[in-house]
N, C-alpha and C. Protein backbone atom coordinates (compact mmCIF):
# COMPACT_ATOMS: atom_id res chain seq x y z
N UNK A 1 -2.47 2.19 -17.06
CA UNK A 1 -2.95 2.98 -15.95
C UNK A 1 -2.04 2.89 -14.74
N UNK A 2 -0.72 1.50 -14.64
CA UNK A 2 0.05 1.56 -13.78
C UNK A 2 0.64 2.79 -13.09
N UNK A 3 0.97 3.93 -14.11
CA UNK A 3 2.07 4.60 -13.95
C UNK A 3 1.55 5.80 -13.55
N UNK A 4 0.46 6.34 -13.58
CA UNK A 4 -0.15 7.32 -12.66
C UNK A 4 -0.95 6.45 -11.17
N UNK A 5 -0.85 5.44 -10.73
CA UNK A 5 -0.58 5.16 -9.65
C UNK A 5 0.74 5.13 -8.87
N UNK A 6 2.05 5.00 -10.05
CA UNK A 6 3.13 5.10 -8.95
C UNK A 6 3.55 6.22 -8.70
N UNK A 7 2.89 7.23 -9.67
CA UNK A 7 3.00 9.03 -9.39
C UNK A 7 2.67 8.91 -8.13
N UNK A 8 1.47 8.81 -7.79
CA UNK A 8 0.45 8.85 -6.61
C UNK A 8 1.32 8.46 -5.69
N UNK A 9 1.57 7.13 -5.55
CA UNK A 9 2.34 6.63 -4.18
C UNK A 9 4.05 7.31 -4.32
N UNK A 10 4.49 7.46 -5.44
CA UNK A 10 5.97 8.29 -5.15
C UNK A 10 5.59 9.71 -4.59
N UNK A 11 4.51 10.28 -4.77
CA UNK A 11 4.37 11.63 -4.00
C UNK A 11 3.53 11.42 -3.01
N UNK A 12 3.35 10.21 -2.42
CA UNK A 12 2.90 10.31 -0.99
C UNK A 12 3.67 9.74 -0.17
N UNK A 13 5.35 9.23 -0.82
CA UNK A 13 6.48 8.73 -0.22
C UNK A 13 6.77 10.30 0.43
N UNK A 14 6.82 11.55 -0.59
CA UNK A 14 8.17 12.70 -0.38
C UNK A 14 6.95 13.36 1.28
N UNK A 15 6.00 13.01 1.51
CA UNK A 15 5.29 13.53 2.89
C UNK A 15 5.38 12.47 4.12
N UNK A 16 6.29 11.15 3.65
CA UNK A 16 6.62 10.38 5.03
C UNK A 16 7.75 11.27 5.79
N UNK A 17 7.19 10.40 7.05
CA UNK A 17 7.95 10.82 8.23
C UNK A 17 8.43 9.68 8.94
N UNK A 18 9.52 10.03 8.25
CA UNK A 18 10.41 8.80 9.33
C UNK A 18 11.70 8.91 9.35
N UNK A 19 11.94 9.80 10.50
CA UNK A 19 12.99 10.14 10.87
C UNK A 19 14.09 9.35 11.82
N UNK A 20 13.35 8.22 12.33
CA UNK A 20 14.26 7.40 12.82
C UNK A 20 14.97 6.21 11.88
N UNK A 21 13.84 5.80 11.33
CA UNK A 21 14.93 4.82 10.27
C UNK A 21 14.93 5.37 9.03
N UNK A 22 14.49 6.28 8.73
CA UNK A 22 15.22 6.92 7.12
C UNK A 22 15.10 6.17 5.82
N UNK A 23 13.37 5.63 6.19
CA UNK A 23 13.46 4.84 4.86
C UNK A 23 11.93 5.10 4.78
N UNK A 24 11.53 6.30 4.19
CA UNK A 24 9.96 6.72 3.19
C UNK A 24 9.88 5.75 2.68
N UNK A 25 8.29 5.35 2.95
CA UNK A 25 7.52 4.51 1.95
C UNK A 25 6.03 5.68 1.70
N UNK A 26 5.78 5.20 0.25
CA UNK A 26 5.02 5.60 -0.13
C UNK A 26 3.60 4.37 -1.12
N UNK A 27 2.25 4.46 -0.66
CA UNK A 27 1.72 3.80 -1.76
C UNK A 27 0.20 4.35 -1.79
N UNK A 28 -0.14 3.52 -3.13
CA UNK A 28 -1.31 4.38 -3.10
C UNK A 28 -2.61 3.01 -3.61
N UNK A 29 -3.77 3.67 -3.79
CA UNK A 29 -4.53 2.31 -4.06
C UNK A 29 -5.89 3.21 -4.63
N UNK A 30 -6.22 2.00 -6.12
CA UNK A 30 -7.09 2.62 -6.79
C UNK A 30 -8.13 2.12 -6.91
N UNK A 31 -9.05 2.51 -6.75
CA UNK A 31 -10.71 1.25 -6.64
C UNK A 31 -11.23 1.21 -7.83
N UNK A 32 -12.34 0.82 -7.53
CA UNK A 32 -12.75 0.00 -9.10
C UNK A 32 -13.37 1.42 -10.00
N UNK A 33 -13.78 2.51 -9.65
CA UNK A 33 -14.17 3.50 -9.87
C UNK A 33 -12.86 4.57 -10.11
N UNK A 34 -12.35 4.38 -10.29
CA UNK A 34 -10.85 5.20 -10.69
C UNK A 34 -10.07 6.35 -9.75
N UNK A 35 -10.88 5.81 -8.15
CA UNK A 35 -10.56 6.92 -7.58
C UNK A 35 -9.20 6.30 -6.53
N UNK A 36 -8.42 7.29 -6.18
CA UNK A 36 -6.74 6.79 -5.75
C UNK A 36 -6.62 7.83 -4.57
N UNK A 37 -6.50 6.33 -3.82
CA UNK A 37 -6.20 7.28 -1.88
C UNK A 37 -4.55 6.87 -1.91
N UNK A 38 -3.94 7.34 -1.34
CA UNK A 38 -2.53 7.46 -1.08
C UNK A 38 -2.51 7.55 0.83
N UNK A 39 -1.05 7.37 0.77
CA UNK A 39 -0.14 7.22 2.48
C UNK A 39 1.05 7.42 2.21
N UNK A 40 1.97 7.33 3.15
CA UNK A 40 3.02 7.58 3.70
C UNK A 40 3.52 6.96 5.08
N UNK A 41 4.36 6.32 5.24
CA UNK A 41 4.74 5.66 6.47
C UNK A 41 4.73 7.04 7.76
N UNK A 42 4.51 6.94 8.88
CA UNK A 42 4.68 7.75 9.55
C UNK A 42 5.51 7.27 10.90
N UNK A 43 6.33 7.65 11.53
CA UNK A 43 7.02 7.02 12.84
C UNK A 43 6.93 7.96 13.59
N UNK A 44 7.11 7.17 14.87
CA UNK A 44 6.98 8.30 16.24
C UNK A 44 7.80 7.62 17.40
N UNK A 45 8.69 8.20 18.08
CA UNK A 45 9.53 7.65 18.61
C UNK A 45 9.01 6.60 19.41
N UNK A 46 8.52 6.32 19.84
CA UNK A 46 7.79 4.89 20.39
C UNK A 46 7.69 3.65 19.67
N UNK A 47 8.50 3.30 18.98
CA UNK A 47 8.46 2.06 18.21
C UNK A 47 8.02 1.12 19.02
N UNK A 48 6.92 -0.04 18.71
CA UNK A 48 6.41 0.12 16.98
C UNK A 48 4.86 0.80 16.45
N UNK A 49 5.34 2.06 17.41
CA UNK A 49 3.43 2.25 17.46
C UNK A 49 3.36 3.38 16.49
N UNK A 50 3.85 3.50 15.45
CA UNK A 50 4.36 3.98 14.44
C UNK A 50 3.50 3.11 13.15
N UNK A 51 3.18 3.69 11.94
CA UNK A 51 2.25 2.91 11.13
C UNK A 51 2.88 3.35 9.40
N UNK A 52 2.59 1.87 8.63
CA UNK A 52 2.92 1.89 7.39
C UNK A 52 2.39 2.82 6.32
N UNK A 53 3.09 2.91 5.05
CA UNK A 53 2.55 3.93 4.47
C UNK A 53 0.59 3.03 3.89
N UNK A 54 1.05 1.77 3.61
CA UNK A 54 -0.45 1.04 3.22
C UNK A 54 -1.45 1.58 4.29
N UNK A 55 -1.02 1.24 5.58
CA UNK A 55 -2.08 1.45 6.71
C UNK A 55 -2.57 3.27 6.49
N UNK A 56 -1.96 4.10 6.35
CA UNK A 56 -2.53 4.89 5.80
C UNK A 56 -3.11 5.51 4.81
N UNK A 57 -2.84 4.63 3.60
CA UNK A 57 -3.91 4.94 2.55
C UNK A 57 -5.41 4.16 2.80
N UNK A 58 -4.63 2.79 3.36
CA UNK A 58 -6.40 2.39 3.79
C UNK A 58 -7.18 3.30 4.67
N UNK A 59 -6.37 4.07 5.29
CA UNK A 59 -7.22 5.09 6.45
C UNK A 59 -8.09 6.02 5.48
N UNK A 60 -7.44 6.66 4.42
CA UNK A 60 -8.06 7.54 3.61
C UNK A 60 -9.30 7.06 2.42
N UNK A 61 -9.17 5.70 2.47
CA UNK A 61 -9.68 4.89 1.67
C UNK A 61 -10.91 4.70 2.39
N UNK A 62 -11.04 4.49 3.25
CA UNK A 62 -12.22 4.60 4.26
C UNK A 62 -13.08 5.33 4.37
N UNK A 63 -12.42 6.54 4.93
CA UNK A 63 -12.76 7.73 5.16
C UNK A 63 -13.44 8.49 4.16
N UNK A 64 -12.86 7.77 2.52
CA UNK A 64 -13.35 8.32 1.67
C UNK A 64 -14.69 7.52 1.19
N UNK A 65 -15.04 6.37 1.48
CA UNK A 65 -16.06 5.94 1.21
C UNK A 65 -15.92 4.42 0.97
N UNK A 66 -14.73 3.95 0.92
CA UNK A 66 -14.31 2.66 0.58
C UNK A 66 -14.96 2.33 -1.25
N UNK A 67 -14.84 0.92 -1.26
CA UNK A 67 -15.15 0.40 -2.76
C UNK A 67 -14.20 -0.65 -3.08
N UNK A 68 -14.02 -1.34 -4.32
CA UNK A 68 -13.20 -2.38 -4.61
C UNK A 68 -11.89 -2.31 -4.88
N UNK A 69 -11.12 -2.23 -4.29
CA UNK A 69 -9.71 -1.68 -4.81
C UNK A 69 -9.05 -2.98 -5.85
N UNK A 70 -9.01 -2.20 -6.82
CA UNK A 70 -8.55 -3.29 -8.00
C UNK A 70 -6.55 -2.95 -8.10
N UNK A 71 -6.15 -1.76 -7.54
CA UNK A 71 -4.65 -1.86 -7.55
C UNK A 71 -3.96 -1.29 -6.78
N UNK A 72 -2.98 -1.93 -6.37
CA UNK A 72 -2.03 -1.34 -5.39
C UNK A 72 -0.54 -0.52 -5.44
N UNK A 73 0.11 0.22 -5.40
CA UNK A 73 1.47 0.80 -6.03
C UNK A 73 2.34 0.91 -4.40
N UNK A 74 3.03 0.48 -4.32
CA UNK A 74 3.96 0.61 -3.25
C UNK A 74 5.40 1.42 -3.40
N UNK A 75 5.99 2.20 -2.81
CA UNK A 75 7.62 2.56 -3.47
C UNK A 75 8.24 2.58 -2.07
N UNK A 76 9.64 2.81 -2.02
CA UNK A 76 10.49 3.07 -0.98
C UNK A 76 11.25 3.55 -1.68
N UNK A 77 11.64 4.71 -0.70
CA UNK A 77 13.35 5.61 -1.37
C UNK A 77 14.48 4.87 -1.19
N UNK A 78 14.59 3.88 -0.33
CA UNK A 78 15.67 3.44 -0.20
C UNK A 78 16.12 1.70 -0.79
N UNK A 79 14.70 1.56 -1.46
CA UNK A 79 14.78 -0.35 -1.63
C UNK A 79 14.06 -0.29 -2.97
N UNK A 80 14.29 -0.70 -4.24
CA UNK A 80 13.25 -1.32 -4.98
C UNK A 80 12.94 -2.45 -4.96
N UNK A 81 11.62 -2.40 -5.19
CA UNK A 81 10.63 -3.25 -5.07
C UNK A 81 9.89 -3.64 -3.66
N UNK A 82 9.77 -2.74 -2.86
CA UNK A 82 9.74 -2.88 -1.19
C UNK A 82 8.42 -3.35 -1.66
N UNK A 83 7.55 -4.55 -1.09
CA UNK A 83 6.49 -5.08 -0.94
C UNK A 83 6.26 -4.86 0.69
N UNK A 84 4.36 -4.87 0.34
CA UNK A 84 4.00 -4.37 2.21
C UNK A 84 4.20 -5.50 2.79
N UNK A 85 4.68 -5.01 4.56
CA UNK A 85 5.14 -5.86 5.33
C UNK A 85 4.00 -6.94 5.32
N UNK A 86 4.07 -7.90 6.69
CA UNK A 86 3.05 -8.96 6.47
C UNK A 86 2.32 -8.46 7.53
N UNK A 87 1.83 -7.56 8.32
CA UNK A 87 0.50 -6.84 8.69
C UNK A 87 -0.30 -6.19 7.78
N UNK A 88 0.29 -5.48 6.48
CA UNK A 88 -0.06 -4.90 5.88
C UNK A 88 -0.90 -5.92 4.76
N UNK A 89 0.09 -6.69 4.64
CA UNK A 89 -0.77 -8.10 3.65
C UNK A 89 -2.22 -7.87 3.91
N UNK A 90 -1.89 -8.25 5.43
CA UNK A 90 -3.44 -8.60 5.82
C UNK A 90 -4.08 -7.37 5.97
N UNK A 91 -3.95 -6.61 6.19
CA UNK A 91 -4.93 -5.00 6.20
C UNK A 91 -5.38 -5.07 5.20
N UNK A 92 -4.38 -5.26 3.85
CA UNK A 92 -5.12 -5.05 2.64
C UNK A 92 -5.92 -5.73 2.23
N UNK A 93 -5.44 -7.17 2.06
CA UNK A 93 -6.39 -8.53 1.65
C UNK A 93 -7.59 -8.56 2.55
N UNK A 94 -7.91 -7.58 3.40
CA UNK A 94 -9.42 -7.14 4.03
C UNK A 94 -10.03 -6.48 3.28
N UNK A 95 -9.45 -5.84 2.23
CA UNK A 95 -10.82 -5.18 1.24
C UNK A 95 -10.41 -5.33 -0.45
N UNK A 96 -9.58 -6.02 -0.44
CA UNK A 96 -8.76 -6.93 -1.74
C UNK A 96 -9.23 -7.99 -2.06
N UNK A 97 -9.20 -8.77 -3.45
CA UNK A 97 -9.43 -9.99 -3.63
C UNK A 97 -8.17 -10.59 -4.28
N UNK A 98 -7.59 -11.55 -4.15
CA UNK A 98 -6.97 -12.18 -4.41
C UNK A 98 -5.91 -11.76 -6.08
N UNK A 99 -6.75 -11.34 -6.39
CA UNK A 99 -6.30 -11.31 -8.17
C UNK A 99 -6.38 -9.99 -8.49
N UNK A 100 -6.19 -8.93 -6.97
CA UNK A 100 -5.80 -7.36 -7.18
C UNK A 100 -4.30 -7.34 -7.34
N UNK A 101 -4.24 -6.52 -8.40
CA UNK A 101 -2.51 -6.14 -8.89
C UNK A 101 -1.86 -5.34 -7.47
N UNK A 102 -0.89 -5.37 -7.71
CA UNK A 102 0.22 -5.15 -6.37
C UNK A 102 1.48 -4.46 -7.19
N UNK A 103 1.60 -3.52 -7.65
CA UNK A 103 2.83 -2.80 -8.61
C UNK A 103 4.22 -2.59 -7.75
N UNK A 104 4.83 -3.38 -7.43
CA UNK A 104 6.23 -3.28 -6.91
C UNK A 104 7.19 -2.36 -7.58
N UNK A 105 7.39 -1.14 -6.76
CA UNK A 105 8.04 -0.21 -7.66
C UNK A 105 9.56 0.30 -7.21
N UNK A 106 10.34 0.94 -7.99
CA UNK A 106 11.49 1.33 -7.68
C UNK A 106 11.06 3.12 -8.71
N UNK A 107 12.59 4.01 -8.51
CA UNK A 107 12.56 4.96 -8.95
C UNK A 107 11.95 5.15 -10.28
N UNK A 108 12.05 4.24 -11.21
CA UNK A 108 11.68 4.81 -12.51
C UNK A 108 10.10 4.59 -13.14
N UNK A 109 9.47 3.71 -12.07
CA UNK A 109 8.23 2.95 -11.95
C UNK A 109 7.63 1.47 -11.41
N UNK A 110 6.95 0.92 -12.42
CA UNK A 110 6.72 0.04 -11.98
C UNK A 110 7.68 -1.48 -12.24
N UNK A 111 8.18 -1.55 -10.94
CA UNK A 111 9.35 -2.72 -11.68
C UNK A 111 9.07 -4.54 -11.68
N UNK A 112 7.76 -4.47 -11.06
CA UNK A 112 7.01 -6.05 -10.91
C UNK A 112 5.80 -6.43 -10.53
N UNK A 113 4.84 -6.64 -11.44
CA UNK A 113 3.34 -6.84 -11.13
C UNK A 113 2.93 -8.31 -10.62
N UNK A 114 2.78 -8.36 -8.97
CA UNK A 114 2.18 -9.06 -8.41
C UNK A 114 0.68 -9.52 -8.11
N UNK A 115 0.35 -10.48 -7.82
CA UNK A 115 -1.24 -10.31 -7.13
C UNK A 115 -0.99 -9.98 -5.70
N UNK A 116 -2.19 -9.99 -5.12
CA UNK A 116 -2.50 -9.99 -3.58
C UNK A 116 -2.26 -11.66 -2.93
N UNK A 117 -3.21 -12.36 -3.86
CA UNK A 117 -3.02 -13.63 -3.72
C UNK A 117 -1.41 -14.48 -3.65
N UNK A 118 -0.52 -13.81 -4.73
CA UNK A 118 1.02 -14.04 -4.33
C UNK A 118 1.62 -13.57 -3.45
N UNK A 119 1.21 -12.22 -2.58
CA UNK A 119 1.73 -11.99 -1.49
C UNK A 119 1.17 -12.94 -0.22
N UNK A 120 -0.13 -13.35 -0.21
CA UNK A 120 -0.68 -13.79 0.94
C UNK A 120 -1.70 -15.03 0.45
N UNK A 121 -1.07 -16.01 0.56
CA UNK A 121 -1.71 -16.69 -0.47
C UNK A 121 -2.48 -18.00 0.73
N UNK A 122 -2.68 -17.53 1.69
CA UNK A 122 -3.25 -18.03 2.53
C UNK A 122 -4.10 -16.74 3.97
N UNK A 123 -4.11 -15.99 3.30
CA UNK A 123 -4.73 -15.03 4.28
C UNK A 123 -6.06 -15.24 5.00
N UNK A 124 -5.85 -14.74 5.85
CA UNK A 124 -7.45 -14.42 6.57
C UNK A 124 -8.33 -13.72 6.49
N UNK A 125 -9.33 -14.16 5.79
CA UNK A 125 -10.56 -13.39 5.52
C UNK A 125 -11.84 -13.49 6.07
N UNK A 126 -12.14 -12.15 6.34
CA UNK A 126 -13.23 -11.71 7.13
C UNK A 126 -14.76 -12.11 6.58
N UNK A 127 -14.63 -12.70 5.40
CA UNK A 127 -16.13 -13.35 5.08
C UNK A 127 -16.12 -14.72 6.13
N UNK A 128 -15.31 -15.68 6.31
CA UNK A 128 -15.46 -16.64 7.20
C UNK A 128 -15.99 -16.29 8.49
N UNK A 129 -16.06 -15.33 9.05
CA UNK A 129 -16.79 -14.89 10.43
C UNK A 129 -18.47 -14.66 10.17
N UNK A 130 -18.41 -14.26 9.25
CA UNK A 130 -20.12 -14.26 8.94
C UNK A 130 -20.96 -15.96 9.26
């Protein structure tokens, strides 16, 4: 099921906007129900108030109703294997569990299956505030 998620996030790379540093990211994220929100990095000359392509699929992910996201697909046109920055870690590992796949991708697909837990393996989670 990897590889129609990195469809998803490679065609929500070709709608970034980022014209100042010239490096589209695209990813997408699939919940436990098989449904797949996508993003695109977006920039605006005001750096850094400019937002990742993750931060915008979680926007749509929301919006759409939220749920368990069991996988993640990330790409960049210009880097394989671009993993989300470390704000993004934590955006995600807010509605992630530890042992959600993370598909590190380059042009031809998926080129390295991570957890969440290996990206952020000490994160902050929002059940401790309860």
């Amino acid at each position: 099921m990897s590889h129609d998620l990195f469809e998803a996030a490679k065609a929500a790379m070709t709608k970034a906007y980022a014209p100042y540093s010239k490096f589209p990211v695209g990813a997408a994220l699939r919940t436990e129900d098989g449904r797949i929100f996508t993003g695109a990095n977006i920039e605006v000359a005001s750096y850094p108030e400019g937002w990742c392509a993750e931060t915008t699929a979680l926007g749509h992910y929301i919006m759409g109703g939220g749920g368990k996201i069991v996988e993640i697909a990330v790409i960049a046109e210009r880097m394989a294997k671009c993993s989300p920055c470390g704000g993004c870690r934590q955006r995600l590992a807010e509605f992630c569990r530890p042992e959600t796949k993370l598909y590190l991708c380059d042009d031809a697909g998926v080129a390295e299956t991570v957890t969440m837990g290996d990206m952020l393996p000490y994160g902050f989670r929002g059940d401790i505030l309860k």
